[in-house]
PDB file of N, CA and C in Angstrom:
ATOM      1  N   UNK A   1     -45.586   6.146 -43.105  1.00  0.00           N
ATOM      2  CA  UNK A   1     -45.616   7.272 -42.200  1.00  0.00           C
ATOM      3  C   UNK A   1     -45.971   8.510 -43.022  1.00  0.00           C
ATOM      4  N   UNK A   2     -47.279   9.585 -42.459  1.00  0.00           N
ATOM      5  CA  UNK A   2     -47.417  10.734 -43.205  1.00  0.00           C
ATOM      6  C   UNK A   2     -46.656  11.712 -42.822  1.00  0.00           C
ATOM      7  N   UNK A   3     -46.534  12.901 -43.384  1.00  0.00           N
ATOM      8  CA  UNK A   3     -45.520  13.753 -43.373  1.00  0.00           C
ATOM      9  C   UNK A   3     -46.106  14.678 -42.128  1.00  0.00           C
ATOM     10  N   UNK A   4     -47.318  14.845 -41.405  1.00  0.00           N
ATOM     11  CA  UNK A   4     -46.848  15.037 -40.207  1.00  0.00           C
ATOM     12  C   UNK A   4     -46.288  14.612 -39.223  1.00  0.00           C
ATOM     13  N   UNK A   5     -46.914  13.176 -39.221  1.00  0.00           N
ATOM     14  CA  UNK A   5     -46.557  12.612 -38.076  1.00  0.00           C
ATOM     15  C   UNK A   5     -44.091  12.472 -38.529  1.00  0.00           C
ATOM     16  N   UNK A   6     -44.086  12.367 -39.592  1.00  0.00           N
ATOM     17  CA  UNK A   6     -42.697  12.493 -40.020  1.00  0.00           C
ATOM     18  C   UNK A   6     -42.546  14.048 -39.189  1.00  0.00           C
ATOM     19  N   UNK A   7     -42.450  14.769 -39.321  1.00  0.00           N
ATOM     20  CA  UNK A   7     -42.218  16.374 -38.785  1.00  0.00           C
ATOM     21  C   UNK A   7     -42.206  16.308 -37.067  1.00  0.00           C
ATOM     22  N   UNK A   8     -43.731  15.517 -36.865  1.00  0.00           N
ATOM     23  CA  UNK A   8     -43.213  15.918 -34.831  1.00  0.00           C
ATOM     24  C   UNK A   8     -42.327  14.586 -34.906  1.00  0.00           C
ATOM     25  N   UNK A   9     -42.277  13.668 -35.636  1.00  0.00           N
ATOM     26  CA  UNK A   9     -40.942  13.011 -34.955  1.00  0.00           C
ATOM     27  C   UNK A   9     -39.630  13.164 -35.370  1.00  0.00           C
ATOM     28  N   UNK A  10     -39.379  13.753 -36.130  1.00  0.00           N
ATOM     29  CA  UNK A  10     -38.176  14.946 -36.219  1.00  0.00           C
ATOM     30  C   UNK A  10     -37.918  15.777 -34.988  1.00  0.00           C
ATOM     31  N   UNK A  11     -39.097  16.780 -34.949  1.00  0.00           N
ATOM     32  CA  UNK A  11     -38.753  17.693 -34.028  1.00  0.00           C
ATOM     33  C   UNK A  11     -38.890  16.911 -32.374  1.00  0.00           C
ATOM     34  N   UNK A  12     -39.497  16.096 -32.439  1.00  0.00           N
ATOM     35  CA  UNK A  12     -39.107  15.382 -30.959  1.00  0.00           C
ATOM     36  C   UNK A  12     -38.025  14.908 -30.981  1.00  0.00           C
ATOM     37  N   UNK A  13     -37.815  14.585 -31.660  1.00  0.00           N
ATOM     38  CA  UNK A  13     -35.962  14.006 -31.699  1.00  0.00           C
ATOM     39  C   UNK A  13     -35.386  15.105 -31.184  1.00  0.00           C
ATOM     40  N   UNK A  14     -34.950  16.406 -32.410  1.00  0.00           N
ATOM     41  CA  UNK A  14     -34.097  17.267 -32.181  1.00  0.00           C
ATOM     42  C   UNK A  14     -34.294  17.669 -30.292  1.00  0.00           C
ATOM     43  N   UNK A  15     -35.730  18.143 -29.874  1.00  0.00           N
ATOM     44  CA  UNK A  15     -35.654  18.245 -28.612  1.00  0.00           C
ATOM     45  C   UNK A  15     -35.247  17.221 -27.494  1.00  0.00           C
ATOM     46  N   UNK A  16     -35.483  15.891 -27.894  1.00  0.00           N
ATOM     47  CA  UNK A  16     -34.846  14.852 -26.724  1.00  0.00           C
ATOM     48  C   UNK A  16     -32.993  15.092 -27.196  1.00  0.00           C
ATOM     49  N   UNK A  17     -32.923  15.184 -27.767  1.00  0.00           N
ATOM     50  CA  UNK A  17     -31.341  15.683 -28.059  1.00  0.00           C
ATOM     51  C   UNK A  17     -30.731  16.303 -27.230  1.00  0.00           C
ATOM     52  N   UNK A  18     -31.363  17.870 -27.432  1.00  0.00           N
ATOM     53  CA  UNK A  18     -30.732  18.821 -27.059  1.00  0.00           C
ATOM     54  C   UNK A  18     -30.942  18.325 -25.405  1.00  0.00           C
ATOM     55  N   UNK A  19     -32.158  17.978 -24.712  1.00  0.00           N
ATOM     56  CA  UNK A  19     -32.127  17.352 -23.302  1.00  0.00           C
ATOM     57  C   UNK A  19     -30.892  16.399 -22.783  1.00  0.00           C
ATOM     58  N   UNK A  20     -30.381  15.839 -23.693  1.00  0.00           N
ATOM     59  CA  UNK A  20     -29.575  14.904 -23.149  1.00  0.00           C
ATOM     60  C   UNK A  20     -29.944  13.744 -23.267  1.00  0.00           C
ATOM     61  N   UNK A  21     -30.849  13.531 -24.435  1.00  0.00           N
ATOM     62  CA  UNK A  21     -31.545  11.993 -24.491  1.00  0.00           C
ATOM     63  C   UNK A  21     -31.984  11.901 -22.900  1.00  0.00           C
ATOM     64  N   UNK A  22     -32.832  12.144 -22.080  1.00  0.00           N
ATOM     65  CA  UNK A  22     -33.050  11.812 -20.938  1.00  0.00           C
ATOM     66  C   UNK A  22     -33.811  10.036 -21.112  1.00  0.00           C
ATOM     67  N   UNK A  23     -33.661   9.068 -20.666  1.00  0.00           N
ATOM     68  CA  UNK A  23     -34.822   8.436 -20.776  1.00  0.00           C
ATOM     69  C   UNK A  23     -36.269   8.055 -20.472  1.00  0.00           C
ATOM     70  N   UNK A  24     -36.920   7.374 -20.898  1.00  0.00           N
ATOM     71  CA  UNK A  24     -38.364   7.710 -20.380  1.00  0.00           C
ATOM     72  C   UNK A  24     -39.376   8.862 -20.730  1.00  0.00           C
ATOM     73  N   UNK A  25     -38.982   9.188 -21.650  1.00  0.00           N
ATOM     74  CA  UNK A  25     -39.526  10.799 -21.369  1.00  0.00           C
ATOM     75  C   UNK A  25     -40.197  11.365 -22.937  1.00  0.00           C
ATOM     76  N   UNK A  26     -40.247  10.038 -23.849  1.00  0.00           N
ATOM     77  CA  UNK A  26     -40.757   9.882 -25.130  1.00  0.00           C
ATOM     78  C   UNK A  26     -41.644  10.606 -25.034  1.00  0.00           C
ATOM     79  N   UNK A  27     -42.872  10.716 -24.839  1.00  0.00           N
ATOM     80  CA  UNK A  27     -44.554  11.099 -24.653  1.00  0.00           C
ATOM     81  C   UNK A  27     -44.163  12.498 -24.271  1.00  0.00           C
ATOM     82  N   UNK A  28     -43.267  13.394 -23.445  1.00  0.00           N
ATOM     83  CA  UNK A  28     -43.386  14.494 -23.306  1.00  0.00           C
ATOM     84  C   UNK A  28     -42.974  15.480 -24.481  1.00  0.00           C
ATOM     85  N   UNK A  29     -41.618  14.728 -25.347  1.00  0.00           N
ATOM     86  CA  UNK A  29     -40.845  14.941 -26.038  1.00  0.00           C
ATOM     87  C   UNK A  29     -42.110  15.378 -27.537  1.00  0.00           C
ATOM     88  N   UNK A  30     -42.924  13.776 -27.965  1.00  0.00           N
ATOM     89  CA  UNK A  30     -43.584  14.121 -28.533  1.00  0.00           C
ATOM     90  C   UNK A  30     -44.671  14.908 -28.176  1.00  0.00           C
ATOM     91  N   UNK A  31     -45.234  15.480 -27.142  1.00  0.00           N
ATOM     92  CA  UNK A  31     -46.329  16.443 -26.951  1.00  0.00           C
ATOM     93  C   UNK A  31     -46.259  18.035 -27.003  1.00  0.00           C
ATOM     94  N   UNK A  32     -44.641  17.978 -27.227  1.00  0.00           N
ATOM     95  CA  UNK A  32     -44.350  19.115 -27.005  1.00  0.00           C
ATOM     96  C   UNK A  32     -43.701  19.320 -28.735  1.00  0.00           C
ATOM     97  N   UNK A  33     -43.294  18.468 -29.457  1.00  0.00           N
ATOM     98  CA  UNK A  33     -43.374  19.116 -30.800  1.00  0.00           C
ATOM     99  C   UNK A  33     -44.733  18.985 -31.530  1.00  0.00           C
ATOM    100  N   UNK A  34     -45.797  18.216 -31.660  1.00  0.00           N
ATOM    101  CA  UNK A  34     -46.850  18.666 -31.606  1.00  0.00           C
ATOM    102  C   UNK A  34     -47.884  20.110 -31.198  1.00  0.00           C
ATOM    103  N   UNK A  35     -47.633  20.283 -30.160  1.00  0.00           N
ATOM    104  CA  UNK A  35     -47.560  21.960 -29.461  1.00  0.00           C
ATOM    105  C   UNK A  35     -46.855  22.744 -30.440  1.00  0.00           C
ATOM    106  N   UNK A  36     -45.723  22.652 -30.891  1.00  0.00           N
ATOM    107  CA  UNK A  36     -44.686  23.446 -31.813  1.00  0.00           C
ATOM    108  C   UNK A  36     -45.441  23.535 -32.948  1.00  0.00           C
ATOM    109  N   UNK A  37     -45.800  22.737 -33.666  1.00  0.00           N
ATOM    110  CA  UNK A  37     -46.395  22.526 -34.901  1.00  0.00           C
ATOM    111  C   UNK A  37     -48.057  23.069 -35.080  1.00  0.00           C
ATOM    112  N   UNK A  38     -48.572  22.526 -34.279  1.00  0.00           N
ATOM    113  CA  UNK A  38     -50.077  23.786 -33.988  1.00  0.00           C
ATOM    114  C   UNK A  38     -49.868  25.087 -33.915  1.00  0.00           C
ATOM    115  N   UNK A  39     -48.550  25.453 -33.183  1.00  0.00           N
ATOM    116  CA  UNK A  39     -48.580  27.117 -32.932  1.00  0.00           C
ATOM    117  C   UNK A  39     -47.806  27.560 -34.479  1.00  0.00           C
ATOM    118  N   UNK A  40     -47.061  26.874 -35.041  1.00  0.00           N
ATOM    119  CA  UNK A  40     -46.427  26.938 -36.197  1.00  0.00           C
ATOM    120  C   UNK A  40     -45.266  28.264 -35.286  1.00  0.00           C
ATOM    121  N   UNK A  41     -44.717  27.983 -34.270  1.00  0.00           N
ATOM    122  CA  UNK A  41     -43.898  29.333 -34.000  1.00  0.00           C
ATOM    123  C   UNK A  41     -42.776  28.990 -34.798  1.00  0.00           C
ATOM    124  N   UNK A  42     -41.625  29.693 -35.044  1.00  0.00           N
ATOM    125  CA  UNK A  42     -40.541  29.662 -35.764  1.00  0.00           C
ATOM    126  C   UNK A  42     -39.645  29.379 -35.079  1.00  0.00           C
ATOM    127  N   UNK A  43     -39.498  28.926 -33.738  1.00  0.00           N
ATOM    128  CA  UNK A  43     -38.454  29.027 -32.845  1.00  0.00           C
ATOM    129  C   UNK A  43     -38.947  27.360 -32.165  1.00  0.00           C
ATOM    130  N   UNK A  44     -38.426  26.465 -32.011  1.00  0.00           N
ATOM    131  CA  UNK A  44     -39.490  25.508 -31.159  1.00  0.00           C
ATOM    132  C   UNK A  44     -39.341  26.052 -29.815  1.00  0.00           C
ATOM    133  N   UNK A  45     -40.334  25.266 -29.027  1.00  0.00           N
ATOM    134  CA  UNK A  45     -40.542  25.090 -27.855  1.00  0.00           C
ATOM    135  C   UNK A  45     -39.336  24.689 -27.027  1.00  0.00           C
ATOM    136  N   UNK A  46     -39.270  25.532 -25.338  1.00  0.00           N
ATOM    137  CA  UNK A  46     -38.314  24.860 -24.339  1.00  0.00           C
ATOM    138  C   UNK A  46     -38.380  23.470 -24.221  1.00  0.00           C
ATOM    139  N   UNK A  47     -37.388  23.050 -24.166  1.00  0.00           N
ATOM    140  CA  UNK A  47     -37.333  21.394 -23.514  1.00  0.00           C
ATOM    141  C   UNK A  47     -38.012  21.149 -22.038  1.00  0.00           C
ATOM    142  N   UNK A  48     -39.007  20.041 -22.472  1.00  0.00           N
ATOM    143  CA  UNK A  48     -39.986  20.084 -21.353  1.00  0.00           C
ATOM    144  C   UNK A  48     -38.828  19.691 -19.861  1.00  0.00           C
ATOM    145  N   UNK A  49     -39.367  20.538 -18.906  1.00  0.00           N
ATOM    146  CA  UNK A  49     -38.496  20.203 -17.242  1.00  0.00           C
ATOM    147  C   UNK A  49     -38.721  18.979 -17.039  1.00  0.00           C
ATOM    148  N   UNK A  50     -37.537  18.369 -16.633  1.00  0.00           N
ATOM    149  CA  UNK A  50     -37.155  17.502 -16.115  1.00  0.00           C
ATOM    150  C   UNK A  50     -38.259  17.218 -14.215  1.00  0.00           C
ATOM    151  N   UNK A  51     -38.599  15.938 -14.115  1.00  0.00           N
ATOM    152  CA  UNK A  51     -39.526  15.839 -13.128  1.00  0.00           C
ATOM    153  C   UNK A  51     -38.636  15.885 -12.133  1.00  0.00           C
ATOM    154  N   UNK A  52     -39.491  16.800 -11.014  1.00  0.00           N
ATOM    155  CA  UNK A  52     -38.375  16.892  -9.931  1.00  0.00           C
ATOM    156  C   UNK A  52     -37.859  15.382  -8.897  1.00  0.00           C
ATOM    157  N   UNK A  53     -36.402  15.334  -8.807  1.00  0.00           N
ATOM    158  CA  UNK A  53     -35.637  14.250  -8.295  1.00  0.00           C
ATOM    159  C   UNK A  53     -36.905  13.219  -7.478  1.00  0.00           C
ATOM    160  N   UNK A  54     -37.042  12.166  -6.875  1.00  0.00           N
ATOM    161  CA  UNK A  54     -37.124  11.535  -6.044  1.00  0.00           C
ATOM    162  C   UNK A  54     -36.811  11.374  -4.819  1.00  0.00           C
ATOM    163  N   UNK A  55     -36.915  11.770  -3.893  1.00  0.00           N
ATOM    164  CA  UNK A  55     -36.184  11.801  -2.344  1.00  0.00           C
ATOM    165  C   UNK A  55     -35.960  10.101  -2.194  1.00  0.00           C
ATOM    166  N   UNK A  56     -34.372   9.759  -2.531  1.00  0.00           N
ATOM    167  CA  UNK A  56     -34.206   8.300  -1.959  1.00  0.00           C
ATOM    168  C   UNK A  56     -33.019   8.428  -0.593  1.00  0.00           C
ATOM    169  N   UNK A  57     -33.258   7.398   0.439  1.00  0.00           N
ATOM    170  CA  UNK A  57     -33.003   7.212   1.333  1.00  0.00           C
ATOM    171  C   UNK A  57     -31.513   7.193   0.850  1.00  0.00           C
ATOM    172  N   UNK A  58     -30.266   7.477   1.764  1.00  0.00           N
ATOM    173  CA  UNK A  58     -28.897   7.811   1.552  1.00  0.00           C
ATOM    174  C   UNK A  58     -28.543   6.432   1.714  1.00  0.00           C
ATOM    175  N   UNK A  59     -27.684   5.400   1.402  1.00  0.00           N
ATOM    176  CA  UNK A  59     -26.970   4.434   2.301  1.00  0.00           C
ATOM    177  C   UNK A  59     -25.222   5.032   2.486  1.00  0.00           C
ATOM    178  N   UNK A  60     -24.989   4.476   3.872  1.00  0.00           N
ATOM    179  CA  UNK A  60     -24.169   4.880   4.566  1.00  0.00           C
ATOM    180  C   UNK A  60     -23.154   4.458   3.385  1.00  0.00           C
ATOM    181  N   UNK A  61     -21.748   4.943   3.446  1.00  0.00           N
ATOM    182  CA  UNK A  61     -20.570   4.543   2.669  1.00  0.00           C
ATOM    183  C   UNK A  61     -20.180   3.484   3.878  1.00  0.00           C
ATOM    184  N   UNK A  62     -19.647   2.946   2.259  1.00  0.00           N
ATOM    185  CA  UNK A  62     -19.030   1.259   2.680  1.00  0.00           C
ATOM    186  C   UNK A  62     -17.371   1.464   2.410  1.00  0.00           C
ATOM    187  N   UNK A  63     -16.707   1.053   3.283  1.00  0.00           N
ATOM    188  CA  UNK A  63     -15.331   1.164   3.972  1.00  0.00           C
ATOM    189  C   UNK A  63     -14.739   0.238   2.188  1.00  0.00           C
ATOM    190  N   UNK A  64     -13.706   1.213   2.643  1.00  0.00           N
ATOM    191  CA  UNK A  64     -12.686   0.015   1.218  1.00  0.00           C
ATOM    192  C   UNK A  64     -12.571  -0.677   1.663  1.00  0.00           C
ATOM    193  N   UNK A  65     -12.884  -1.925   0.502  1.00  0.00           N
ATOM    194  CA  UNK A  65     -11.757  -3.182   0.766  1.00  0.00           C
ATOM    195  C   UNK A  65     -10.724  -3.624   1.328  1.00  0.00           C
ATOM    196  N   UNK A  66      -9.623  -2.443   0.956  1.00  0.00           N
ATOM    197  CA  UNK A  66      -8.566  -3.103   2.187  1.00  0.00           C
ATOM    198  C   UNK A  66      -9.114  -2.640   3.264  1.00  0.00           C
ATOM    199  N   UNK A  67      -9.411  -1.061   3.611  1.00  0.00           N
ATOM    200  CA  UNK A  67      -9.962  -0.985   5.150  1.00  0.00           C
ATOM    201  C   UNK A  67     -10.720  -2.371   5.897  1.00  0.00           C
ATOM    202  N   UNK A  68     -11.410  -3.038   5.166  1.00  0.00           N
ATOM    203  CA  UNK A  68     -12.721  -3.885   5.474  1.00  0.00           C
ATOM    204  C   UNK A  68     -11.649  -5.344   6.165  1.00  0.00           C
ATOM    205  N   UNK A  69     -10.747  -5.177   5.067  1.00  0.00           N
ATOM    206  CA  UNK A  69     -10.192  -6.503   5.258  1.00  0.00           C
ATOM    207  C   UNK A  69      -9.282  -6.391   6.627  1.00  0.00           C
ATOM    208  N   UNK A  70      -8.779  -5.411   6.694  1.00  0.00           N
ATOM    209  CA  UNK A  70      -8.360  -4.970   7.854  1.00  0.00           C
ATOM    210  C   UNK A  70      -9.009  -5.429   9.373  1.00  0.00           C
ATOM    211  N   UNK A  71      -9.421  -4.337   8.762  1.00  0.00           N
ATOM    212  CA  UNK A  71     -11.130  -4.319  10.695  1.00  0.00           C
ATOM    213  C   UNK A  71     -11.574  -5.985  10.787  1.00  0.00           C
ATOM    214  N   UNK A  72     -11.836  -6.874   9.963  1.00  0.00           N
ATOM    215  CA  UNK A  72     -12.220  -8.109   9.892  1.00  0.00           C
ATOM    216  C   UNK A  72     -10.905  -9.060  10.471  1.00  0.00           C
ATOM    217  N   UNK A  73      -9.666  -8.411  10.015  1.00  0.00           N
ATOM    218  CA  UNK A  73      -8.780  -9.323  10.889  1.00  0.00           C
ATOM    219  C   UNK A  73      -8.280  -9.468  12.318  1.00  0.00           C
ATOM    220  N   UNK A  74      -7.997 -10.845  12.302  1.00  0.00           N
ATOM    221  CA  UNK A  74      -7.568 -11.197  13.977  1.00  0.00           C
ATOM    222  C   UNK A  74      -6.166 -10.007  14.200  1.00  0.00           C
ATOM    223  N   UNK A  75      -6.293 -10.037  15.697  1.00  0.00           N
ATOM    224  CA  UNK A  75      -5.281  -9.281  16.465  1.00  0.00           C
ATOM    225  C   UNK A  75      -3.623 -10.262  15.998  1.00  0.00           C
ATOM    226  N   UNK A  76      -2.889  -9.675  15.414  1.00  0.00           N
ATOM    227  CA  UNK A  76      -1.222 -10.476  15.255  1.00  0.00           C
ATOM    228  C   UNK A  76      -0.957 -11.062  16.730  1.00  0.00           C
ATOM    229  N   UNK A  77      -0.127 -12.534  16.812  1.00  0.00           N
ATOM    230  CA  UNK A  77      -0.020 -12.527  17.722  1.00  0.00           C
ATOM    231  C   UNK A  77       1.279 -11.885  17.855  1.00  0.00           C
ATOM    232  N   UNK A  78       2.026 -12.041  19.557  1.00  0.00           N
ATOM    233  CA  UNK A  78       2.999 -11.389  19.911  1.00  0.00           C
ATOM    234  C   UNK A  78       4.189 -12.577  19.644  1.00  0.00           C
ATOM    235  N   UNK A  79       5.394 -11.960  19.492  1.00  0.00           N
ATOM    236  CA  UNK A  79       5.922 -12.608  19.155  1.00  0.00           C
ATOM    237  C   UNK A  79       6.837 -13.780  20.136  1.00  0.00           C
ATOM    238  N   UNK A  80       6.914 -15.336  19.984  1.00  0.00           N
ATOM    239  CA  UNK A  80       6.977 -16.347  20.795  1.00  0.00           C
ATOM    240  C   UNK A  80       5.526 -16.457  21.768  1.00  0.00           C
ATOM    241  N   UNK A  81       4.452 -16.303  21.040  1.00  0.00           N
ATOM    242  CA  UNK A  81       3.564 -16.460  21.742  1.00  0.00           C
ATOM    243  C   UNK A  81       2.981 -17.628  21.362  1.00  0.00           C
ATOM    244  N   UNK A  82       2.800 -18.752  22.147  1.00  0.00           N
ATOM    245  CA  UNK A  82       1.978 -19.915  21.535  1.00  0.00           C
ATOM    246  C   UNK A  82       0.440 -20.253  21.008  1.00  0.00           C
ATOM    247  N   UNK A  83       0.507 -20.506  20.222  1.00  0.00           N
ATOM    248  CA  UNK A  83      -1.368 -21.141  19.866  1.00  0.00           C
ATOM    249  C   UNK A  83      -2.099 -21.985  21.135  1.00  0.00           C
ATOM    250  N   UNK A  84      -2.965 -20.938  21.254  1.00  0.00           N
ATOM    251  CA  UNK A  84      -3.791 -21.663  21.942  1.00  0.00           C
ATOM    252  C   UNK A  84      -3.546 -21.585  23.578  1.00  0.00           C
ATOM    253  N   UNK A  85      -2.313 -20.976  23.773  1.00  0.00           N
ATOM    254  CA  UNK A  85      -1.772 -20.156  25.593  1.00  0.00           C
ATOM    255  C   UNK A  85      -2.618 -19.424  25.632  1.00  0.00           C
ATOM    256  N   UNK A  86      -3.032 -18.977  27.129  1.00  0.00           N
ATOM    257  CA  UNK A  86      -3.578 -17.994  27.537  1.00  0.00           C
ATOM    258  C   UNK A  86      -2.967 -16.837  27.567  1.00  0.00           C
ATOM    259  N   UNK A  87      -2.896 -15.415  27.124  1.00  0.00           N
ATOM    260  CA  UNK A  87      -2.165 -14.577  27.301  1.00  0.00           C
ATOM    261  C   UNK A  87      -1.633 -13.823  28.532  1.00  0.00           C
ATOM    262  N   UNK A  88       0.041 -13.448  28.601  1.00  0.00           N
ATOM    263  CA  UNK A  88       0.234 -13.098  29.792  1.00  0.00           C
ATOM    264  C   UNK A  88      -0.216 -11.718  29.708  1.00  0.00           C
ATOM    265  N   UNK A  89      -0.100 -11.778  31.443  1.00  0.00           N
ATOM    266  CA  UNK A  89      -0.894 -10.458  31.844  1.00  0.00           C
ATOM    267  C   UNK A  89       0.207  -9.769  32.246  1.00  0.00           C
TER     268      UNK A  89
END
């Protein structure tokens, strides 16, 4: 490895860092200490923005477990009521 390409991958590091390690996002990380290093500024460059969210579809919330287990069970019967009688009215 030559000692530039050693330098933007330093300074791409330090900037995916300070981002939060985002993932995916290698190629911006390095294009932007490259940029740093052409301008030779003394300060690096902002951390490139984050791409705006994805619009994903919501799914509804799912009931707890016990709730679930609940709603799924049979009605108790009454008590002295036989299996399989028709219920009184």
């Amino acid at each position: 490895m030559d000692e530039l390409e050693h330098r933007v991958r330093t300074i791409a590091y330090r900037l995916w860092e300070e981002a939060g390690r985002p993932p995916g996002r290698a190629d911006e990380f390095w294009h932007a200490a490259v940029k740093w290093l052409k301008t030779h500024s003394p300060v690096p460059p902002q951390v490139p923005a984050a791409a705006p969210p994805v619009a994903v579809a919501a799914r509804p919330a799912r009931p707890a477990k016990a709730a679930q287990a609940k709603a799924n069970r049979k009605p108790a019967r009454k008590a002295g009521a036989k299996r399989g009688a028709p219920p009184k009215t």
